[in-house]
Protein backbone atom coordinates (compact mmCIF):
# COMPACT_ATOMS: atom_id res chain seq x y z
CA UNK A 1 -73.08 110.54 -8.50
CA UNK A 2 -72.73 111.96 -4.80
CA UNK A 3 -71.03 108.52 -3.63
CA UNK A 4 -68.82 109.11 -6.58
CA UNK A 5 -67.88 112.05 -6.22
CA UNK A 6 -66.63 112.19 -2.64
CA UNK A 7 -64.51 109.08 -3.65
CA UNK A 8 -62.57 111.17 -6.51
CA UNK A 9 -61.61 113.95 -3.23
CA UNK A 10 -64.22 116.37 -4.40
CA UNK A 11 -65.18 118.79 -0.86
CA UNK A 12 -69.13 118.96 0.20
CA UNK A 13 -69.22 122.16 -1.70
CA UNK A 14 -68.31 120.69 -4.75
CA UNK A 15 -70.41 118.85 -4.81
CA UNK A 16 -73.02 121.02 -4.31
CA UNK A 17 -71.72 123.21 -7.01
CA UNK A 18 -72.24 119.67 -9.19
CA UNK A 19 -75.75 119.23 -8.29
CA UNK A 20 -76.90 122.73 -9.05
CA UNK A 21 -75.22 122.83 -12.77
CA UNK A 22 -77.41 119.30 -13.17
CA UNK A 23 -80.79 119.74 -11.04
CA UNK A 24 -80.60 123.93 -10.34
CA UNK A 25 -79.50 126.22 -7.66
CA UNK A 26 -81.78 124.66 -4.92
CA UNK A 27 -79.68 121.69 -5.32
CA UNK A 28 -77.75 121.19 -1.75
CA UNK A 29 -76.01 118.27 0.00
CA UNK A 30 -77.88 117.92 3.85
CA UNK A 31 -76.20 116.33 6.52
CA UNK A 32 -78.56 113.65 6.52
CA UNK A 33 -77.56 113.27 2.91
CA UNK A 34 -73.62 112.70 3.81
CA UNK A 35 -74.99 110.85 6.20
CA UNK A 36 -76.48 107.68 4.04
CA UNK A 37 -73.42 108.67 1.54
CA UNK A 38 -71.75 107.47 4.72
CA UNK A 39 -73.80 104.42 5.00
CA UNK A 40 -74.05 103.47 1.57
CA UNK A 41 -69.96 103.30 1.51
CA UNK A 42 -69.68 101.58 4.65
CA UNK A 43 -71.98 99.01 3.75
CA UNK A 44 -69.99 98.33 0.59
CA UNK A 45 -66.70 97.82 3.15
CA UNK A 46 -68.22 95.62 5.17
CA UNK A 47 -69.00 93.15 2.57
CA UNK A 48 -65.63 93.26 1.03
CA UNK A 49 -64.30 93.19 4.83
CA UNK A 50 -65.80 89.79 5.27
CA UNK A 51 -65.33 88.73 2.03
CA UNK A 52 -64.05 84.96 1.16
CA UNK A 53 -60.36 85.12 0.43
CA UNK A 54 -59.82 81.22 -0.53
CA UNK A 55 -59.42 82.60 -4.02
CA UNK A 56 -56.84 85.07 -3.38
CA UNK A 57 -53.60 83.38 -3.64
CA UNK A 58 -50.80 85.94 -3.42
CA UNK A 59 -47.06 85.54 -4.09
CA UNK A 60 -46.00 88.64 -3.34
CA UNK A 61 -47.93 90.28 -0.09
CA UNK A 62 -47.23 94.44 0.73
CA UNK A 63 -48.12 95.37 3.97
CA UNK A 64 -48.45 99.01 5.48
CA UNK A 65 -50.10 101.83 7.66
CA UNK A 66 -50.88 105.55 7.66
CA UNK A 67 -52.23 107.70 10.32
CA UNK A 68 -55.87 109.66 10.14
CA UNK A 69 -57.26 111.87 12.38
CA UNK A 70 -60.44 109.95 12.88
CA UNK A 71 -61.80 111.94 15.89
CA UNK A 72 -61.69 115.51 16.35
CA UNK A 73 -59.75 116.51 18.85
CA UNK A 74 -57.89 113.46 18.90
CA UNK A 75 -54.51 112.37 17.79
CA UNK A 76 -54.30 110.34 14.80
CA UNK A 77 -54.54 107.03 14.38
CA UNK A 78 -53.38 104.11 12.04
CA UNK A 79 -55.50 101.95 9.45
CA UNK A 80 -53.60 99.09 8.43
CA UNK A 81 -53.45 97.83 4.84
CA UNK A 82 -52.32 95.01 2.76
CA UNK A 83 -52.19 94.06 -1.39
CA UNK A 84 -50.76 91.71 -3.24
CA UNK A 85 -49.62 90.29 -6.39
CA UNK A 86 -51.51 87.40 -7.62
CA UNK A 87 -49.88 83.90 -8.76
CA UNK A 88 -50.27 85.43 -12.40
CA UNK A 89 -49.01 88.85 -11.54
CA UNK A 90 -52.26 90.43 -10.98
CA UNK A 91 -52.46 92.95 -8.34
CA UNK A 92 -55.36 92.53 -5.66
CA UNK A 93 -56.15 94.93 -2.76
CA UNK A 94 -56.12 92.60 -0.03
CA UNK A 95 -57.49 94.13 3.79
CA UNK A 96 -58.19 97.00 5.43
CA UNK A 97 -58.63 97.92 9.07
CA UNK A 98 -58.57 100.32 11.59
CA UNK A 99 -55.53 99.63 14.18
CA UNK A 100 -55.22 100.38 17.53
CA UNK A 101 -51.38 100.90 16.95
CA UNK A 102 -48.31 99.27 15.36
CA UNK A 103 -48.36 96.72 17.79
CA UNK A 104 -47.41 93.19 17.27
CA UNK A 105 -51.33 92.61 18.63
CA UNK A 106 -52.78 95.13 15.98
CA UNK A 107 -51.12 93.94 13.30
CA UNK A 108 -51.34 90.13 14.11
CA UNK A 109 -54.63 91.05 14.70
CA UNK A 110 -55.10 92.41 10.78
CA UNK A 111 -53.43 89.08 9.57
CA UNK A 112 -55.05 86.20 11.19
CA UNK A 113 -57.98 88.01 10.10
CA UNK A 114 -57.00 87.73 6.67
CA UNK A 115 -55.86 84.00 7.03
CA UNK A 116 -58.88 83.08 8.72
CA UNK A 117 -60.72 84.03 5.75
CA UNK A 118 -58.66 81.98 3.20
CA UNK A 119 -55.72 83.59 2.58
CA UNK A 120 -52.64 81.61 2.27
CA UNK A 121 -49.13 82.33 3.31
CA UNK A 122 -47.26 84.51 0.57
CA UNK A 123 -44.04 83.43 -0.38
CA UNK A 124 -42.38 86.99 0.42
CA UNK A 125 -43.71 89.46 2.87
CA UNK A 126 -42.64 93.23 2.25
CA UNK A 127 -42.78 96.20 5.22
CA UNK A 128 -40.91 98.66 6.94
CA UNK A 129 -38.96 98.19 9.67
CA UNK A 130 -41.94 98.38 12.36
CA UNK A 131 -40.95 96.12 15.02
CA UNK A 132 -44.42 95.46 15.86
CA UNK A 133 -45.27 94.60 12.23
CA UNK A 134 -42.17 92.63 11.80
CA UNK A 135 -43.17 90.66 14.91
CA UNK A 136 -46.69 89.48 13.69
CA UNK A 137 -45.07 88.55 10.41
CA UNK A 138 -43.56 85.59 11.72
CA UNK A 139 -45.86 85.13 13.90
CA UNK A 140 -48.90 84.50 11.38
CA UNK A 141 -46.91 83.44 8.51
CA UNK A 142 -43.85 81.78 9.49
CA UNK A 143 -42.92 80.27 6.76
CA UNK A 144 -42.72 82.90 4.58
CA UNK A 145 -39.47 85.41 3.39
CA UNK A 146 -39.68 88.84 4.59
CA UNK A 147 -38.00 91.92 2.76
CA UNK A 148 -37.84 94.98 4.47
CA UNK A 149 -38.28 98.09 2.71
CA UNK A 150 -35.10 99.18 1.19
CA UNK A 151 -36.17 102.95 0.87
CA UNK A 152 -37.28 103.15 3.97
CA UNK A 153 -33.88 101.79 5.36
CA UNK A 154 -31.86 104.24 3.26
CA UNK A 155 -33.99 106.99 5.31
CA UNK A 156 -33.48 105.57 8.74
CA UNK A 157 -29.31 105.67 7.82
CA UNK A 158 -29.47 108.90 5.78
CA UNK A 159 -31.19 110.20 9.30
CA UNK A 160 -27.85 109.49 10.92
CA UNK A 161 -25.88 110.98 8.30
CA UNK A 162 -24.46 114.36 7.85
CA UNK A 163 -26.25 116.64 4.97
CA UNK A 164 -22.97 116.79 3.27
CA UNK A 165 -22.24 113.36 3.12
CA UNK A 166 -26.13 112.23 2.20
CA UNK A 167 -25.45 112.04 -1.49
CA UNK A 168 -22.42 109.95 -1.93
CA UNK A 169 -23.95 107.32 0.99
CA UNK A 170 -27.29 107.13 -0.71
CA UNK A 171 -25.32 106.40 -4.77
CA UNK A 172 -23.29 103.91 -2.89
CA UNK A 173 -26.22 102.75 -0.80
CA UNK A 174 -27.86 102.21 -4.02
CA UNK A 175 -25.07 100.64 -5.92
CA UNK A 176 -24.75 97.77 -3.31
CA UNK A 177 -28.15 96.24 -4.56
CA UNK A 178 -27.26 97.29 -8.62
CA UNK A 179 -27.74 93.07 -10.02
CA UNK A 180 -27.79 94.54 -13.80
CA UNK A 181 -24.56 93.58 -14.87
CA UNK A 182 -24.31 90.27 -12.53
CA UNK A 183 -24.69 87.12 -14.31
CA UNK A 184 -25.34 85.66 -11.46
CA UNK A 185 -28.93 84.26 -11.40
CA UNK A 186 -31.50 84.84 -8.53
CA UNK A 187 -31.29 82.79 -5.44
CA UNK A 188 -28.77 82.08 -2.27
CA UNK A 189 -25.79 83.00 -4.47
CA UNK A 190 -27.17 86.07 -5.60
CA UNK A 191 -28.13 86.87 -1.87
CA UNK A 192 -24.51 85.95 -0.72
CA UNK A 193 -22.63 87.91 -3.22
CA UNK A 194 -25.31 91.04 -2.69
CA UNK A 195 -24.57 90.65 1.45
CA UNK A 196 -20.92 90.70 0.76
CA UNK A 197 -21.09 94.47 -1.15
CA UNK A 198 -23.00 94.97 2.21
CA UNK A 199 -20.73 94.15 4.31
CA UNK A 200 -17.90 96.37 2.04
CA UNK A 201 -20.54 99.53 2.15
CA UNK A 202 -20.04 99.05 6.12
CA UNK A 203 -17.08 98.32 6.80
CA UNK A 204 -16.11 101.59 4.36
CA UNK A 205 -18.15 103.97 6.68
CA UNK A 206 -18.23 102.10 9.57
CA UNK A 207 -15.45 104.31 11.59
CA UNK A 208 -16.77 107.72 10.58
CA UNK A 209 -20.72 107.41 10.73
CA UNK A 210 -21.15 104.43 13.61
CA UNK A 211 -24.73 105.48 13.75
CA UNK A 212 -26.26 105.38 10.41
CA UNK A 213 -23.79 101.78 9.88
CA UNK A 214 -25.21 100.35 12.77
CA UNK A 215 -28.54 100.89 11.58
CA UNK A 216 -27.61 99.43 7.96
CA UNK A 217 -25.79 96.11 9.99
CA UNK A 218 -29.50 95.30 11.58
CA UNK A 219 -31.80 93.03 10.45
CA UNK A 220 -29.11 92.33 7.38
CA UNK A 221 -31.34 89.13 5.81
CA UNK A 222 -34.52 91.21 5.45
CA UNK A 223 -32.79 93.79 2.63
CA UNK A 224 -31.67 90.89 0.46
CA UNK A 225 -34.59 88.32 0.50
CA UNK A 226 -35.91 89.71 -2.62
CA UNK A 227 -32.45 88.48 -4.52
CA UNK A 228 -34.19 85.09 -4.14
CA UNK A 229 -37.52 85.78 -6.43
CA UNK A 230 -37.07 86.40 -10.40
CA UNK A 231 -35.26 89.49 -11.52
CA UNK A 232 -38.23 90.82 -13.63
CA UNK A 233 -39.40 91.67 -9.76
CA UNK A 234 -36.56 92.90 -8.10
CA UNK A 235 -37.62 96.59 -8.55
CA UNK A 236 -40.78 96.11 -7.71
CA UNK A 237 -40.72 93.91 -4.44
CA UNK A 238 -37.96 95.65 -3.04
CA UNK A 239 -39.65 98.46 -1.18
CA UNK A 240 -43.48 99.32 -0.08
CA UNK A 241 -43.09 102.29 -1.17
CA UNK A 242 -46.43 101.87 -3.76
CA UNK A 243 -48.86 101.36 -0.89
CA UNK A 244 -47.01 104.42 0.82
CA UNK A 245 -48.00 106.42 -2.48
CA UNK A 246 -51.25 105.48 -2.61
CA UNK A 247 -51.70 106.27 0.75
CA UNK A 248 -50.92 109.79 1.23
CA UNK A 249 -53.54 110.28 -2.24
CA UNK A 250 -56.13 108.92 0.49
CA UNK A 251 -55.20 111.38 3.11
CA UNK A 252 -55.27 114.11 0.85
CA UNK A 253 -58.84 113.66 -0.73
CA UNK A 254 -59.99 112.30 3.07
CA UNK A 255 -58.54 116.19 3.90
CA UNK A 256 -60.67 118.05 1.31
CA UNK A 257 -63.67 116.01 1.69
CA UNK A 258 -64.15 117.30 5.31
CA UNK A 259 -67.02 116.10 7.55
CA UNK A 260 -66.52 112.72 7.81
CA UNK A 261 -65.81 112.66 11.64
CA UNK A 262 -65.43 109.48 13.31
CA UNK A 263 -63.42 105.78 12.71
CA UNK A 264 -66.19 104.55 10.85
CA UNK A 265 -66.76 106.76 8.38
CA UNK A 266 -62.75 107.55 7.76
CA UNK A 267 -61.86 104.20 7.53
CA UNK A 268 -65.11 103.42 4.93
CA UNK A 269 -63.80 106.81 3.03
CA UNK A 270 -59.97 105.22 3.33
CA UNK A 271 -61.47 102.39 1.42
CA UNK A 272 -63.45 103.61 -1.28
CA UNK A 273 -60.37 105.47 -2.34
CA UNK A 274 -58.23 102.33 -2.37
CA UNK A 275 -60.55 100.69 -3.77
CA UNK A 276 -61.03 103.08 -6.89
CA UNK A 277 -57.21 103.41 -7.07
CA UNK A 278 -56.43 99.75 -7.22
CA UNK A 279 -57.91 99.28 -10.29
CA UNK A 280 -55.43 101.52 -12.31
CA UNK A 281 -52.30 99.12 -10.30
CA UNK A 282 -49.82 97.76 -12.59
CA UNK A 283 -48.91 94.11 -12.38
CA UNK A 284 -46.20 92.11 -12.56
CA UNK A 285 -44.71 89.96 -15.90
CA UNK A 286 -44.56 86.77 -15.27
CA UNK A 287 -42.55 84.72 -17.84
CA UNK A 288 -41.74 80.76 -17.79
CA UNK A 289 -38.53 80.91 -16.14
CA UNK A 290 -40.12 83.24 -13.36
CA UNK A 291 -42.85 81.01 -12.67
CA UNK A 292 -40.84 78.38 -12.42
CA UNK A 293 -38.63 79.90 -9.84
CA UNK A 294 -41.52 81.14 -8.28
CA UNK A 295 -43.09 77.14 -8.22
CA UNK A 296 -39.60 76.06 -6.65
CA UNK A 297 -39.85 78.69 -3.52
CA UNK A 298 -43.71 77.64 -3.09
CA UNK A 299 -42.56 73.44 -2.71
CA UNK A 300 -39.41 74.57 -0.73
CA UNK A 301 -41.29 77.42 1.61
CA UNK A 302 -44.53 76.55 1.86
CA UNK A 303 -44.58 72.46 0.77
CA UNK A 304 -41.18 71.39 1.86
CA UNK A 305 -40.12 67.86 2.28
CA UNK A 306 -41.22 66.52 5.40
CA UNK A 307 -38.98 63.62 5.62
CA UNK A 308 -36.17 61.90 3.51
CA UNK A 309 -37.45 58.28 3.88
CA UNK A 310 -40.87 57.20 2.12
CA UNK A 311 -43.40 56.96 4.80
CA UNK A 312 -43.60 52.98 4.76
CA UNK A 313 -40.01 52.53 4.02
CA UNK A 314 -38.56 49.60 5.68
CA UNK A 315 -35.81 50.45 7.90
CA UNK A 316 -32.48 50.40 6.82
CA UNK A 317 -30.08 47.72 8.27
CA UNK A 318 -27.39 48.70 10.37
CA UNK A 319 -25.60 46.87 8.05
CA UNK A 320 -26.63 49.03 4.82
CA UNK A 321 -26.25 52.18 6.82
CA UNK A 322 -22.73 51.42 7.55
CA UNK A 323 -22.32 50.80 3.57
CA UNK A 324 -24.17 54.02 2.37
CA UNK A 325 -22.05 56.57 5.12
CA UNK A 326 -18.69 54.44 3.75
CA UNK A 327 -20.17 55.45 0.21
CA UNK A 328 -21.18 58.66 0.75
């Protein structure tokens, strides 16, 4: 009951209070009984820390960090995080860590951990715009897509903009990635036609706010790599906003529960509340024509043709060569 209630944000006192309206008033909470609370959590962690993930096979991988103040005293400091959405739509809280930063190290660091226990490459990565997180990205799974946060971007341009101005950017920001009355169907197309209204959003602003367009003209492929997965998705793979969410619940019951000093014991605490949320996640639908699109980007991402010529071919004759480039 203890363990349980610290998870659910409830203070030391509360949990006094708890204990006295079940065993009496000499009921109390010792240090030495936070401390094994401590223990009993971390121990949990570290098995699911060094858990198998062979099993886990994730189309859709969200990857994020937020800042505790594990030490007092001492500035804060990141724990990264990752979930994902299963092959059948099934969320699955992936990893957690402590960081030493948003480096490319840290959060390479984080990943080939996660690959070197089983996990294989998603077929679409989604972050902010970190550069250090971007980075390790490719660097651990390079042959994955990558889609960068789209709310995220709208604050780094609305940052640049003028308070007047804020509204009408963000309801044409907005508009640019409106698909609901295309008929066009997800994939390059859909990506080219969605890049164009980019380009149109730019060019319109480009004069008066240079700053907040310049922003919007960098890293251009990462806000439209979602246009390439089923529509049933889009909304829901087009920002990391969730994990964001989720997050700042953690740091608000890590807040109240108090006494919990140390990286050990915040990123344990971190955890268990993860851990408890993610079972209440929402999926993903995934209907036929979705998993079929889905089963095209795996062959042509993660399986693609190696060559064009069976293996034990014979060679073509210069002969036949000619013929089939006069065909073709």
């Amino acid at each position: 009951m203890v363990i349980a209630s610290f998870v659910r944000s409830l203070s030391v006192r509360d949990v006094e209070a708890t204990l006295a309206d079940a065993l009496g008033d000499q009921a109390a909470i010792s240090n030495s009984t936070v401390s094994e609370v401590c223990k009993a959590i971390r121990a949990e962690y570290d098995a699911w820390a060094r858990r198998r993930l062979d099993d886990v096979v994730v189309d859709y991988l969200f990857l994020d960090a937020s800042f505790f103040r594990m030490h007092p005293g001492s500035p804060a400091e990141p724990i990264l995080a990752a979930w994902g959405i299963t092959t059948d739509g099934k969320p699955v809280f992936v990893g957690l860590a402590p960081g030493s930063g948003e480096s490319t190290d840290a959060w390479a660091d984080f990943m080939t951990d996660l690959r070197d226990r089983g996990l294989a490459c998603p077929l679409l990565v989604i972050s902010d715009g970190a550069k250090g997180l971007i980075a390790a990205i490719e660097q651990v799974f390079p042959a994955a897509l990558r889609q960068r946060c789209l709310i995220h971007r709208l604050r780094n341009v609305m940052a640049k903009t003028p308070a007047g101005m804020q509204a009408e950017i963000r309801d044409r920001y907005w508009a640019v990635f409106d698909t609901n009355d295309l008929k066009t169907e997800p994939g390059p197309q859909l990506v080219e036609l969605i890049d164009h209204r980019l380009s149109e959003f730019i060019d319109r602003y480009r004069a008066t706010y240079p700053a907040a367009m310049k922003i919007l003209d960098t890293d251009r492929e990462g806000l439209t790599a979602y246009l390439r997965f089923p529509a049933e998705h889009h909304q829901r793979i087009r920002h990391s906003n969730f994990i964001e969410r989720t997050f700042g619940e953690t740091r608000r019951r890590a807040k109240v529960i108090g006494r919990f000093p140390g990286e050990t014991s915040c990123v344990s605490i971190a955890w268990a509340v993860l851990d408890r949320a993610s079972r209440g996640w929402r999926g993903l639908t995934m209907t036929p024509a979705g998993l079929g699109l889905l089963q095209d980007l795996r062959h042509s991402l993660l399986d693609p043709p190696r060559q064009l010529q069976p293996r034990h071919a014979a060679p073509l004759h210069p002969a036949d060569h000619q013929t089939i480039t006069a065909t073709a």
